[in-house]
Protein backbone atom coordinates (compact mmCIF):
# COMPACT_ATOMS: atom_id res chain seq x y z
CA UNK A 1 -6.00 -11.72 -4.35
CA UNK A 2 -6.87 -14.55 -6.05
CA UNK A 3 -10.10 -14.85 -4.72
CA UNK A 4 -10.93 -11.65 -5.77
CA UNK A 5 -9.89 -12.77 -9.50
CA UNK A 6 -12.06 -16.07 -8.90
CA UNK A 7 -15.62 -13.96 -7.26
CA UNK A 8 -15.09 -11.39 -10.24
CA UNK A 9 -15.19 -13.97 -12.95
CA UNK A 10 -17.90 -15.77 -11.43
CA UNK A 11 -20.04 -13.13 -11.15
CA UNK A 12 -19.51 -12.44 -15.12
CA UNK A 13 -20.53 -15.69 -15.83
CA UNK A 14 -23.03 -16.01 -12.76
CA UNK A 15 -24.93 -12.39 -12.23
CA UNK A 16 -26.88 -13.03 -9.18
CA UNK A 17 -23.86 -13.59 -7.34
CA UNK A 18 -24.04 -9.68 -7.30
CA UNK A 19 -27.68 -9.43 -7.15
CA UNK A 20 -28.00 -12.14 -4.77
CA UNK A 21 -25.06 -12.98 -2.53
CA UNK A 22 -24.08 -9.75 -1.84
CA UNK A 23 -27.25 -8.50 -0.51
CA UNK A 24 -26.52 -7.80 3.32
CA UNK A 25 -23.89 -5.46 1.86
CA UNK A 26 -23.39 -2.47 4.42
CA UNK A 27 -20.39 -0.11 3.66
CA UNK A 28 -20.37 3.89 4.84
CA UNK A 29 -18.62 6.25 2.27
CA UNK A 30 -16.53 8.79 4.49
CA UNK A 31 -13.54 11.22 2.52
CA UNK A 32 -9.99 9.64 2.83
CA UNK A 33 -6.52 11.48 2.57
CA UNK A 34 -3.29 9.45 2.89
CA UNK A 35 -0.73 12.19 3.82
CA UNK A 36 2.82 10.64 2.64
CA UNK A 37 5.98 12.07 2.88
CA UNK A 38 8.66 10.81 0.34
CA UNK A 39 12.20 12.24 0.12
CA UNK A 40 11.35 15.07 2.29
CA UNK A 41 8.47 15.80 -0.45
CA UNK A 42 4.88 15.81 0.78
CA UNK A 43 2.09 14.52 -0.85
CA UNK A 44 -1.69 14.03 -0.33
CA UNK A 45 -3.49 11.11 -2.65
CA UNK A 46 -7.40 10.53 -1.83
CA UNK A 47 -9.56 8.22 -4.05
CA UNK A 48 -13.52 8.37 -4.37
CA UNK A 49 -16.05 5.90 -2.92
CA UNK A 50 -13.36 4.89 -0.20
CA UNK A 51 -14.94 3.87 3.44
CA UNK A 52 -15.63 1.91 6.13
CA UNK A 53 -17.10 -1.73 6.33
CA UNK A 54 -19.79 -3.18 8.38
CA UNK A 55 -18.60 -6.16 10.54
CA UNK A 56 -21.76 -8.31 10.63
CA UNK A 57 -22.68 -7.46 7.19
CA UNK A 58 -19.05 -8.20 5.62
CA UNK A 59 -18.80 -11.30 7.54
CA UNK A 60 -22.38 -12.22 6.37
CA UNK A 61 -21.34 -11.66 2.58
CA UNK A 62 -17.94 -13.45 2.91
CA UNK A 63 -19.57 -16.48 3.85
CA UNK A 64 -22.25 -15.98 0.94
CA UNK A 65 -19.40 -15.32 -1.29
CA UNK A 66 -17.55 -18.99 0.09
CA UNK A 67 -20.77 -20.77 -0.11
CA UNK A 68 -21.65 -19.91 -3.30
CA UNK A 69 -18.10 -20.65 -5.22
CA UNK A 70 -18.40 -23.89 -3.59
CA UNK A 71 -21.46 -24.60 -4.82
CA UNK A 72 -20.85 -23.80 -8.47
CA UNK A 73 -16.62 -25.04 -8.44
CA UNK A 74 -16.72 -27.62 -5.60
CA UNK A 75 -12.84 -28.04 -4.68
CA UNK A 76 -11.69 -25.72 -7.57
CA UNK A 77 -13.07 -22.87 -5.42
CA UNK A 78 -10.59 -20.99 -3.06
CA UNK A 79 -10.95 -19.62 0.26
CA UNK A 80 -12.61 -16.37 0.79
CA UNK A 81 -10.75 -13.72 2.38
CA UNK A 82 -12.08 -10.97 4.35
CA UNK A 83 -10.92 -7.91 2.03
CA UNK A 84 -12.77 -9.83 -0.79
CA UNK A 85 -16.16 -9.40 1.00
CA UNK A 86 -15.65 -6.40 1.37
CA UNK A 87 -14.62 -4.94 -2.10
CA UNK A 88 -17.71 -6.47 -3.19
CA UNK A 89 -19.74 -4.81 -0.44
CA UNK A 90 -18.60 -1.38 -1.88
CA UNK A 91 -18.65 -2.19 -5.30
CA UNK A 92 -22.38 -2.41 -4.95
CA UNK A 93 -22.90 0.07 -2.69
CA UNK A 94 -21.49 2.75 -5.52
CA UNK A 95 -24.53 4.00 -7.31
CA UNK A 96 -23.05 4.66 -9.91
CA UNK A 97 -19.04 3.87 -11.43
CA UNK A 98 -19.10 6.73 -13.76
CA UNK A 99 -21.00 10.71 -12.35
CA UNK A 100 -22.59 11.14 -16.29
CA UNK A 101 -23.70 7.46 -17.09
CA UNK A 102 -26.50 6.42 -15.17
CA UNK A 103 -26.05 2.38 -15.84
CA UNK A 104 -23.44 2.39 -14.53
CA UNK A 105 -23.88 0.74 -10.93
CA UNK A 106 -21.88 -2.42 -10.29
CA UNK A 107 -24.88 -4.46 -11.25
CA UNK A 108 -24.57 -2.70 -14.88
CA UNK A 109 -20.68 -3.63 -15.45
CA UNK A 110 -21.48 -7.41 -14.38
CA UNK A 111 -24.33 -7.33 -16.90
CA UNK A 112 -21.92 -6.20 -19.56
CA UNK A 113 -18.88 -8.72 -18.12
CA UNK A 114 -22.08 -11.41 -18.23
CA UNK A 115 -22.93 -10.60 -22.02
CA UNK A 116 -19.56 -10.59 -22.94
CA UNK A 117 -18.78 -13.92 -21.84
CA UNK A 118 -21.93 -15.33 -22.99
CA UNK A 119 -20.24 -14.21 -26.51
CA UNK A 120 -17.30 -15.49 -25.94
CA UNK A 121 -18.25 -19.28 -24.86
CA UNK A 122 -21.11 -19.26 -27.77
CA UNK A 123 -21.67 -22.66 -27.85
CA UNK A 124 -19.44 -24.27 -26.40
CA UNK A 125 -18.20 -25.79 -23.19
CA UNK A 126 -18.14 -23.28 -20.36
CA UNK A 127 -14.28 -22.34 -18.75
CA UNK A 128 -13.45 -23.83 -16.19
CA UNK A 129 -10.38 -21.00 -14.79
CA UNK A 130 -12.60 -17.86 -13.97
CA UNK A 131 -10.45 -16.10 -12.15
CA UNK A 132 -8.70 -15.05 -15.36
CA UNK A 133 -11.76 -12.96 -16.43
CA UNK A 134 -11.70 -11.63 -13.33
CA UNK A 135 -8.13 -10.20 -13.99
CA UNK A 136 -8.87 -9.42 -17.26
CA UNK A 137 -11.60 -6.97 -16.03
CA UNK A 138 -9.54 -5.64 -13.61
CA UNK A 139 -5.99 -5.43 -15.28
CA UNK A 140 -6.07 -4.34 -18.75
CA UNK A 141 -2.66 -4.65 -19.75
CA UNK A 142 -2.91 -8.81 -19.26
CA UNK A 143 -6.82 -8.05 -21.44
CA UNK A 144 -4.32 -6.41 -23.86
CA UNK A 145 -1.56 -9.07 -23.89
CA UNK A 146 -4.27 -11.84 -24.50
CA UNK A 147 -5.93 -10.05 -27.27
CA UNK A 148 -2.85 -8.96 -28.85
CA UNK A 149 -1.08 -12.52 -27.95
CA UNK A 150 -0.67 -13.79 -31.67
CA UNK A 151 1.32 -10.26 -32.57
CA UNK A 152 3.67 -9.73 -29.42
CA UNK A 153 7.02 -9.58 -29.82
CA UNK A 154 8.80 -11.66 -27.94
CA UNK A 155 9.32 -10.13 -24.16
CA UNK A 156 5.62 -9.71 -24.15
CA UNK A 157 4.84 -12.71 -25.58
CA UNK A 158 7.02 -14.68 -22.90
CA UNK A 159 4.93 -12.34 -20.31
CA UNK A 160 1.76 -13.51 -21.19
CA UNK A 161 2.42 -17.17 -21.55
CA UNK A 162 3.90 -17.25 -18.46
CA UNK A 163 0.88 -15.01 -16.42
CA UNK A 164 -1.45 -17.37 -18.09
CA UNK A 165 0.44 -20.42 -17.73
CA UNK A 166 -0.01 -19.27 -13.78
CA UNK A 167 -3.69 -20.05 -14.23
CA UNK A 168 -3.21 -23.11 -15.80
CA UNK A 169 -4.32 -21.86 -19.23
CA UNK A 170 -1.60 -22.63 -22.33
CA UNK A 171 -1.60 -19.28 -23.76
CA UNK A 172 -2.53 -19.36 -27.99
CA UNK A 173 -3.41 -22.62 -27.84
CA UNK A 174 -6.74 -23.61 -29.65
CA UNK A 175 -6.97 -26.83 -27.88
CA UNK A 176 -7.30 -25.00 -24.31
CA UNK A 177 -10.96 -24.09 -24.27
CA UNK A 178 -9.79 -21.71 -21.38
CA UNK A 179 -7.64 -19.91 -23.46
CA UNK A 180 -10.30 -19.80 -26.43
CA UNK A 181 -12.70 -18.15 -24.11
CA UNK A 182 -10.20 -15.71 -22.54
CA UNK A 183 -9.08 -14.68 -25.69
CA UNK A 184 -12.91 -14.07 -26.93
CA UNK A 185 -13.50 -12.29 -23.72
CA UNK A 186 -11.46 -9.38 -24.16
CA UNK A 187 -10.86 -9.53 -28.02
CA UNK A 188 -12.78 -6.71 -30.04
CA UNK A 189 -15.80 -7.37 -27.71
CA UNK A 190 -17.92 -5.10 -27.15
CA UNK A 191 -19.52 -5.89 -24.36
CA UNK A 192 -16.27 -6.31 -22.53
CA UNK A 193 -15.12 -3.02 -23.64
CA UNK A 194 -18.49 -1.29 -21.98
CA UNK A 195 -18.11 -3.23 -18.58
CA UNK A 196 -14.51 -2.45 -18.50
CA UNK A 197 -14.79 1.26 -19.36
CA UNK A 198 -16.85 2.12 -16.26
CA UNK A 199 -15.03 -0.77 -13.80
CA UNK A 200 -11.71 0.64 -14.56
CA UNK A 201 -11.42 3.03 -17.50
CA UNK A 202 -12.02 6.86 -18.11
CA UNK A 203 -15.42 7.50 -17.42
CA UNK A 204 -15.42 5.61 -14.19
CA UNK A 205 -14.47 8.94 -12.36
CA UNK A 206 -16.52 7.32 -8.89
CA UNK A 207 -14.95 4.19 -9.18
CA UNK A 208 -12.79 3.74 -6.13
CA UNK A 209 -9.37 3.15 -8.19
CA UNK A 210 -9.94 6.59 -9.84
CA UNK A 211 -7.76 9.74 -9.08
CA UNK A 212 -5.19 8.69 -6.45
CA UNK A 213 -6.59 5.56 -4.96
CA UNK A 214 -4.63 2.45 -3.99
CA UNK A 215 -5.01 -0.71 -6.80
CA UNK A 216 -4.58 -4.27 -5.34
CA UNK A 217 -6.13 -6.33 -7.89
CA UNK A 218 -3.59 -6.01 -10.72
CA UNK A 219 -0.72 -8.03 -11.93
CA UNK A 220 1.64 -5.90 -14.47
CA UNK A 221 2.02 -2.43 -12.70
CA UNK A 222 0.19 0.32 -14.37
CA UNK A 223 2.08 2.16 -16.70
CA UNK A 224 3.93 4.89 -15.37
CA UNK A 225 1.69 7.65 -16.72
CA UNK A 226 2.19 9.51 -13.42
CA UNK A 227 -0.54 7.87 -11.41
CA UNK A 228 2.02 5.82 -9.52
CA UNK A 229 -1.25 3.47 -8.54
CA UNK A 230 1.04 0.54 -8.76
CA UNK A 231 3.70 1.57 -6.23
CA UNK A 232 0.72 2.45 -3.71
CA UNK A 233 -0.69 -1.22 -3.96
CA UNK A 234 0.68 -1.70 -0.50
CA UNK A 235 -1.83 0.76 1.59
């Protein structure tokens, strides 16, 4: 999953990742319904935008994806995994994250994840760990710890500083440029806010993690708000 972290953050600081490197993107949208039975209690969970990849096309984008990180991170770039290319090729084949906003393609939430980092760095050195803004966009209860770090009680605070610490980042330390940007990422910014809404909040109803749909790319479970996403991480 990491990978996934380290693409995502990329792209918000590089944008034609998306626009570029995912280009021979093929994926078919088709209507998906996991049938589970659970203490003799059956349930059906479907998610939207779910479907099927391309094999030449996903393989084609994978090695875009590896050639590209390489490119801008050299060693600090990981391996590219399979299911990596392939969230991205749906993620830009959704027209649209959220049914009544119409910027809201893929394209659109990078811009947003792109302006909100520009904010964040100002001008200063770049990060050098962007596969935390990756998980930041996709996990908002670590956004949440790292904006809120300063007035966490304890548990939490112990949580985040050891999540972060996982990336290499000392968490609310301003001599860690890493954490300095992080923090600035998700912290009353706007532009974070508006690229997060529509990759993972409420108005992204088309967004393939919406209604019952399985959620890999987290690391706190979601709450338990009766979603049950994290328990179905494992498809």
């Amino acid at each position: 999953m990491y990978d996934f972290w380290f693409t995502l953050g990329t792209a918000a600081i590089y944008p034609d990742l998306v626009t570029n490197q995912i280009a021979p993107a093929a994926f078919t949208f088709v209507d998906r319904l996991v049938v589970e039975v659970s203490g003799a209690q059956l349930a059906v969970r479907s998610g939207p935008s779910t479907g099927l990849l391309d094999r030449t096309a996903t393989t084609t984008v994978r090695g875009n994806i590896s050639a590209y990180l390489r490119g801008k991170w050299g060693n600090a770039a990981p391996p590219v995994g399979i299911y990596t290319a392939g969230r991205f090729c749906q993620l830009v084949k959704i027209p649209q994250f959220s049914s009544t906003i119409a910027g809201s393609a893929f394209k659109d939430i990078i811009a947003s994840a792109n302006k909100a980092y520009t904010t964040a760095v100002g001008g200063g050195a770049a990060t050098t760990t962007p596969a935390i803004l990756g998980l930041c966009l996709m996990d908002a209860q670590v956004a949440s710890l790292i904006a809120n770090y300063d007035n966490l009680q304890q548990p939490q605070k112990d949580q985040a500083t050891e999540i972060l610490g996982e990336f290499g980042i000392t968490a609310g330390s301003a001599r860690d440029r890493n954490w300095v940007i992080a923090k600035a990422f998700v912290y009353q910014n706007n532009d974070f806010n508006a690229a997060v809404t529509n990759l993972m909040g409420a108005t992204g109803d088309l967004n393939p993690w919406a209604q019952q749909g399985n959620t890999l790319e987290q690391v706190i479970f979601w709450p338990n708000d009766g979603t049950l996403k994290g328990e179905h991480a494992v498809p």
